[in-house]
C-alpha atoms as a PDB file:
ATOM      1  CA  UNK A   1      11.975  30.934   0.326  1.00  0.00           C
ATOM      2  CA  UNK A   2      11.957  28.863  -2.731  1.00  0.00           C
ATOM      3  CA  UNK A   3      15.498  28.382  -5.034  1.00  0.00           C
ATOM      4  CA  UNK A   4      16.753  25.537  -6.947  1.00  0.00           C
ATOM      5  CA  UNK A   5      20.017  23.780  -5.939  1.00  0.00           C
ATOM      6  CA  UNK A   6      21.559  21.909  -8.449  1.00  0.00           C
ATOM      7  CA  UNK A   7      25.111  20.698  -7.531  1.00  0.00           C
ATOM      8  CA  UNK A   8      28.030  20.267  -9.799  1.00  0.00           C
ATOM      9  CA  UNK A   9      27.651  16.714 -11.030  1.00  0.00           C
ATOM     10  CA  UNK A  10      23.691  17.454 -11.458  1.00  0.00           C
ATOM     11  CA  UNK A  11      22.645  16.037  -8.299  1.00  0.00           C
ATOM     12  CA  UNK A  12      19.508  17.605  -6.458  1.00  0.00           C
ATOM     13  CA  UNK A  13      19.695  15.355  -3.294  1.00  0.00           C
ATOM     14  CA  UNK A  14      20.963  19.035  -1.387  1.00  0.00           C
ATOM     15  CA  UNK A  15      17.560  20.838  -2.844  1.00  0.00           C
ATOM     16  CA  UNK A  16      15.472  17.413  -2.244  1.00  0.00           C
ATOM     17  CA  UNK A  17      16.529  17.283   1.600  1.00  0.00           C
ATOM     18  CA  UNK A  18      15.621  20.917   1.985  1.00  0.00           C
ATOM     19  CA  UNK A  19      12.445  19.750   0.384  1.00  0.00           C
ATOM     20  CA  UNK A  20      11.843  17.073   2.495  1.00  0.00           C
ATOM     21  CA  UNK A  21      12.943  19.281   6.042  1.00  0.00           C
ATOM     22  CA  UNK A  22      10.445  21.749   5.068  1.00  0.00           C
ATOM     23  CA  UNK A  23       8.026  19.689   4.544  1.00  0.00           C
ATOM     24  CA  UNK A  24       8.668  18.221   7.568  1.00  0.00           C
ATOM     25  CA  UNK A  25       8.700  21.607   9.604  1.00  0.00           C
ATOM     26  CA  UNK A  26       5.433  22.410   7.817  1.00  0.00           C
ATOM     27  CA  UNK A  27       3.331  19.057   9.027  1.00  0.00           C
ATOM     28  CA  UNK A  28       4.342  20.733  12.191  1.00  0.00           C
ATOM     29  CA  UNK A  29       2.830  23.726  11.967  1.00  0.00           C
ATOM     30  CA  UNK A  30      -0.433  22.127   9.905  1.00  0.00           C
ATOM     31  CA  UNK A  31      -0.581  20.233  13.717  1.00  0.00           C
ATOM     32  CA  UNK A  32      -0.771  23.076  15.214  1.00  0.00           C
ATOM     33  CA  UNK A  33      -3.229  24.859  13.527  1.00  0.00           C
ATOM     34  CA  UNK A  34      -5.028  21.834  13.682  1.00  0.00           C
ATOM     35  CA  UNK A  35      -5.027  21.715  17.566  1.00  0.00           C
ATOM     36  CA  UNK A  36      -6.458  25.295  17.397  1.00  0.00           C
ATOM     37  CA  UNK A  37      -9.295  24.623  15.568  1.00  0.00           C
ATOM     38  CA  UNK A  38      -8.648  25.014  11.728  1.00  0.00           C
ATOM     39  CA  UNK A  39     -10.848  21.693   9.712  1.00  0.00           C
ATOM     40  CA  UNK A  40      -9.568  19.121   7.483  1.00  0.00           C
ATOM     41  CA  UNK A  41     -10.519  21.427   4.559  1.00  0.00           C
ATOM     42  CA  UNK A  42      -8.520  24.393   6.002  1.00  0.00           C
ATOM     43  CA  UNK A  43      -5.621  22.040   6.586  1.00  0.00           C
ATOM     44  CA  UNK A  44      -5.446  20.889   2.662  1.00  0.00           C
ATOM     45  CA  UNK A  45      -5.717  24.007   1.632  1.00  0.00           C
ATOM     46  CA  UNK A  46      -3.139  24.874   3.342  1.00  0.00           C
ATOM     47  CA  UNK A  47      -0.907  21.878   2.970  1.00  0.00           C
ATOM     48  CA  UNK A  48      -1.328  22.677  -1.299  1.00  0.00           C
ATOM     49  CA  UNK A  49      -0.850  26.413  -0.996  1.00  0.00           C
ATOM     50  CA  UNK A  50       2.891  25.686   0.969  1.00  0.00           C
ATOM     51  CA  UNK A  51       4.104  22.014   0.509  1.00  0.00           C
ATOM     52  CA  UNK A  52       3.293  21.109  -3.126  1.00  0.00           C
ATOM     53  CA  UNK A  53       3.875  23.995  -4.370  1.00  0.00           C
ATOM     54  CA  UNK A  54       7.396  23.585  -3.379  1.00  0.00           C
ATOM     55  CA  UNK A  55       7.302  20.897  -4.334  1.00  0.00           C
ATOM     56  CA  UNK A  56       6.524  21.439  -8.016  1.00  0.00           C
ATOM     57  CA  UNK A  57       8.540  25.006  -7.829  1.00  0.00           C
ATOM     58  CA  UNK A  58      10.658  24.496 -11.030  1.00  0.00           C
ATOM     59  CA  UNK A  59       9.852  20.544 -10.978  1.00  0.00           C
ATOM     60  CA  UNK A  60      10.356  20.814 -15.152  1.00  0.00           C
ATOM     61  CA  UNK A  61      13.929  21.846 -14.465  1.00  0.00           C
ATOM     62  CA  UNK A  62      15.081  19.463 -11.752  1.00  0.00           C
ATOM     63  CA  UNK A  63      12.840  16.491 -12.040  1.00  0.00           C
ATOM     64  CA  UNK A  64      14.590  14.999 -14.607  1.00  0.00           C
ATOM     65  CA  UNK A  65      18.045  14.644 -12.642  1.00  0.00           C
ATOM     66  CA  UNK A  66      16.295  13.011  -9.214  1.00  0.00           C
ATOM     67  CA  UNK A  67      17.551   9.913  -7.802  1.00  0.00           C
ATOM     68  CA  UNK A  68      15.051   7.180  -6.772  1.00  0.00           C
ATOM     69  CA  UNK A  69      16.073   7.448  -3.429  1.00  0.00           C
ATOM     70  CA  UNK A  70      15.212  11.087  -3.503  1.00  0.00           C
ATOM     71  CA  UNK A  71      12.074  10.447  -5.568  1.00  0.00           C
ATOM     72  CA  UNK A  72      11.269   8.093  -2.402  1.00  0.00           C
ATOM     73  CA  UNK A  73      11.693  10.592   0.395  1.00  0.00           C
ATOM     74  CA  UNK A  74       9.648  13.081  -1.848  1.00  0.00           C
ATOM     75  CA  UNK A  75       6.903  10.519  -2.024  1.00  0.00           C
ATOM     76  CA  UNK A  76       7.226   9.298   1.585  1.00  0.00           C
ATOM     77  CA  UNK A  77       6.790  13.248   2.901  1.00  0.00           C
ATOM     78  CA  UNK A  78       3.575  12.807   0.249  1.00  0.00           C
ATOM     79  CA  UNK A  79       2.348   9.744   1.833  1.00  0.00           C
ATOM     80  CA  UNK A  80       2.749  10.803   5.099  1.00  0.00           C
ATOM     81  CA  UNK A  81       0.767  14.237   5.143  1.00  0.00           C
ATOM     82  CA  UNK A  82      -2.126  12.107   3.657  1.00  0.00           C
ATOM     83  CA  UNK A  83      -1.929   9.634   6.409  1.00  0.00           C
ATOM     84  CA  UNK A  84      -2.324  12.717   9.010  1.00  0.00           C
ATOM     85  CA  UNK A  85      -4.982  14.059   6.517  1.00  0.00           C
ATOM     86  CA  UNK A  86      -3.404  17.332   4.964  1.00  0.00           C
ATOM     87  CA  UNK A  87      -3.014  16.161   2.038  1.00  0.00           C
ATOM     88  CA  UNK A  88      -6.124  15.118   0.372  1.00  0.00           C
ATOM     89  CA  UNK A  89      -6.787  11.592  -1.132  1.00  0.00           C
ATOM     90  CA  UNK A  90      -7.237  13.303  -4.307  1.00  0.00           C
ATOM     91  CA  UNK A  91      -3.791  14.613  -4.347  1.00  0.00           C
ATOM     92  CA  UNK A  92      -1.607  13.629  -7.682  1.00  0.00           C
ATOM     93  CA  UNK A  93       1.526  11.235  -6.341  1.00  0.00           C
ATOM     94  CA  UNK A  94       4.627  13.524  -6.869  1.00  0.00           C
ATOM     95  CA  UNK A  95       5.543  11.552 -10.146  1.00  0.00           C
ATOM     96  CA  UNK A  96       1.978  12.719 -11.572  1.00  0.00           C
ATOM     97  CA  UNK A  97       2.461  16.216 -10.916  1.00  0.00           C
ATOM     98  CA  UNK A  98       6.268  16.648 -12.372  1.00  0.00           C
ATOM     99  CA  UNK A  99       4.498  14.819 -15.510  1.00  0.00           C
ATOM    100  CA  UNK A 100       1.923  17.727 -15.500  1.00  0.00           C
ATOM    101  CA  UNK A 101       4.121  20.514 -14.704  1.00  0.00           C
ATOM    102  CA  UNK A 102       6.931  19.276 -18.054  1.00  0.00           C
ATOM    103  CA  UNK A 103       3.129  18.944 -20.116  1.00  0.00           C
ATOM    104  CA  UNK A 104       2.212  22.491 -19.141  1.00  0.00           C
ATOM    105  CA  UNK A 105       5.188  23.595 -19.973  1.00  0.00           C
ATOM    106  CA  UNK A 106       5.466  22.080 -23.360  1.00  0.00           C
ATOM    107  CA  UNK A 107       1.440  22.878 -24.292  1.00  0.00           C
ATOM    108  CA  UNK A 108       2.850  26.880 -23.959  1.00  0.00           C
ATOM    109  CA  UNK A 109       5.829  26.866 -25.451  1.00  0.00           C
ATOM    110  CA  UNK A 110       3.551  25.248 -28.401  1.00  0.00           C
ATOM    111  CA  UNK A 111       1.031  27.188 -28.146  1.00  0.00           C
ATOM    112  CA  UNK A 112       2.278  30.840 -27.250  1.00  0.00           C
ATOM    113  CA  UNK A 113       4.036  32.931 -29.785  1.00  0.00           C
ATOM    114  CA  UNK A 114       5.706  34.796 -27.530  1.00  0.00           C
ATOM    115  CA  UNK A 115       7.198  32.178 -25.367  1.00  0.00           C
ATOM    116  CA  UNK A 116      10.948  31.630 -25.325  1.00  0.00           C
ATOM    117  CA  UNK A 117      11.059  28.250 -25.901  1.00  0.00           C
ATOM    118  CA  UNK A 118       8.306  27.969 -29.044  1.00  0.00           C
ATOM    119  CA  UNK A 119      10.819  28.026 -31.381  1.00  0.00           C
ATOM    120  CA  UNK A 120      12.420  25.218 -30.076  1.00  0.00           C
ATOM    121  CA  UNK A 121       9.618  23.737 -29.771  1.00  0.00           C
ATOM    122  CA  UNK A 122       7.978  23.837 -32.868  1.00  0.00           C
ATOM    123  CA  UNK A 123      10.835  22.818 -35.310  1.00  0.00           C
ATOM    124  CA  UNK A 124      11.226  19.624 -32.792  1.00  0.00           C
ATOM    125  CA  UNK A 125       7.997  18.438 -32.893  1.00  0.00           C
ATOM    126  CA  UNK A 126       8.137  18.531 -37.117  1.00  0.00           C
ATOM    127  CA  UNK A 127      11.015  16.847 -36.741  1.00  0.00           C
ATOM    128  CA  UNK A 128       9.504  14.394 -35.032  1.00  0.00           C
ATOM    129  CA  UNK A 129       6.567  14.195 -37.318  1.00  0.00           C
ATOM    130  CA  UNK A 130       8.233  14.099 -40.349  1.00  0.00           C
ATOM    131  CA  UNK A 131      10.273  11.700 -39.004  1.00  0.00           C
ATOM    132  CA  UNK A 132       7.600   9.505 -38.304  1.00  0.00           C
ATOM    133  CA  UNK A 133       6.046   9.271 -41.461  1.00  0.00           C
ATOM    134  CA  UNK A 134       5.152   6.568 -43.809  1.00  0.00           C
ATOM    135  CA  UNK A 135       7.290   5.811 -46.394  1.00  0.00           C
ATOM    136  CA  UNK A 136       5.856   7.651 -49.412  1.00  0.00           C
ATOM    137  CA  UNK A 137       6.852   4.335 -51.489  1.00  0.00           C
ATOM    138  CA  UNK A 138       4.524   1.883 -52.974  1.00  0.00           C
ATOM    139  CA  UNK A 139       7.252  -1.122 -53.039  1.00  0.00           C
ATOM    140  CA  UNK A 140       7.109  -3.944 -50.285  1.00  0.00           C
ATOM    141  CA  UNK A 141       9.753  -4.497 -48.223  1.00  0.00           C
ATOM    142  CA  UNK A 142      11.314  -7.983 -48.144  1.00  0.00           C
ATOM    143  CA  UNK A 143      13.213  -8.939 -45.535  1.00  0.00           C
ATOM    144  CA  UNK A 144      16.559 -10.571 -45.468  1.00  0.00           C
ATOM    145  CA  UNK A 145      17.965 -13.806 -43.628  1.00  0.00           C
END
C-alpha cells in the first residue's frame, strides 16, 4: 500500500524508513524469484514496476522536505539493488527522478487547461518573466563608490 507520511514538524524520515524496509523486503522477494528462474530482464522489470515507483509515489510533494541522511538511505537501497542487478544501470539516481517527477508536474499544470494548479502556474511564471526583463531604458547605469 502506498500513503504519504508527513509528520508534524515536516519531517518524512517515518515515510522514508517505510521506504527503505520495503524496499528491503522487496530485494527479498526479487531473490527469490530469481532462484526460480525469472532473468535479469524479468527482475528489472519487476524491481521498476514495485520499488521506484514507490519510490517516486508523490515524490513532488515530499521531496522537497527530505533530510540528507534520508536522501542517503534512499540512494543506498538504489545502489544496492543495482549491485545485485535489479535495478538496471540505466536507472535515474533517486535525485534525477524527484527532478523529473516536480518537471512533469509543472509541464501539466502549464500546459493543461483543466489542471488545478495552471492557474497558479501561469500568473507565476509571468511574474517571473516580467520580472526578468530588460530595463526598457536607454540611459547607462553608473555605478557608485
Amino acid at each position: 500500500m502506498c500513503r504519504l507520511v508527513i509528520a508534524d514538524d515536516f519531517s518524512v524520515t517515518q515515510h522514508v524508513q517505510q521506504l527503505v524496509t520495503s524496499s528491503a523486503q522487496m530485494n527479498y522477494v526479487l531473490r527469490v524469484l530469481s532462484c526460480h528462474g525469472l532473468d535479469n530482464v524479468a527482475l528489472q522489470h519487476v524491481y521498476h514496476a514495485t520499488v521506484v515507483a514507490r519510490l517516486t509515489y508523490a515524490a513532488s510533494a515530499w521531496c522537497g522536505f527530505i533530510k540528507a541522511s534520508d536522501r542517503q538511505c534512499i540512494s543506498s537501497v538504489m545502489d544496492r539493488a543495482r549491485h545485485l542487478g535489479y535495478c538496471s544501470p540505466d536507472t535515474p539516481t533517486f535525485e534525477e527522478l524527484c527532478d523529473t517527477a516536480d518537471d512533469d508536474l509543472f509541464t501539466k499544470a502549464l500546459r493543461s487547461l483543466d489542471y488545478l494548479l495552471h492557474p497558479l502556474a501561469t500568473s507565476t511564471v509571468f511574474y517571473c518573466i516580467t520580472t526578468l526583463r530588460e530595463p526598457q531604458t536607454s540611459c547607462p547605469l553608473t555605478a557608485v563608490t
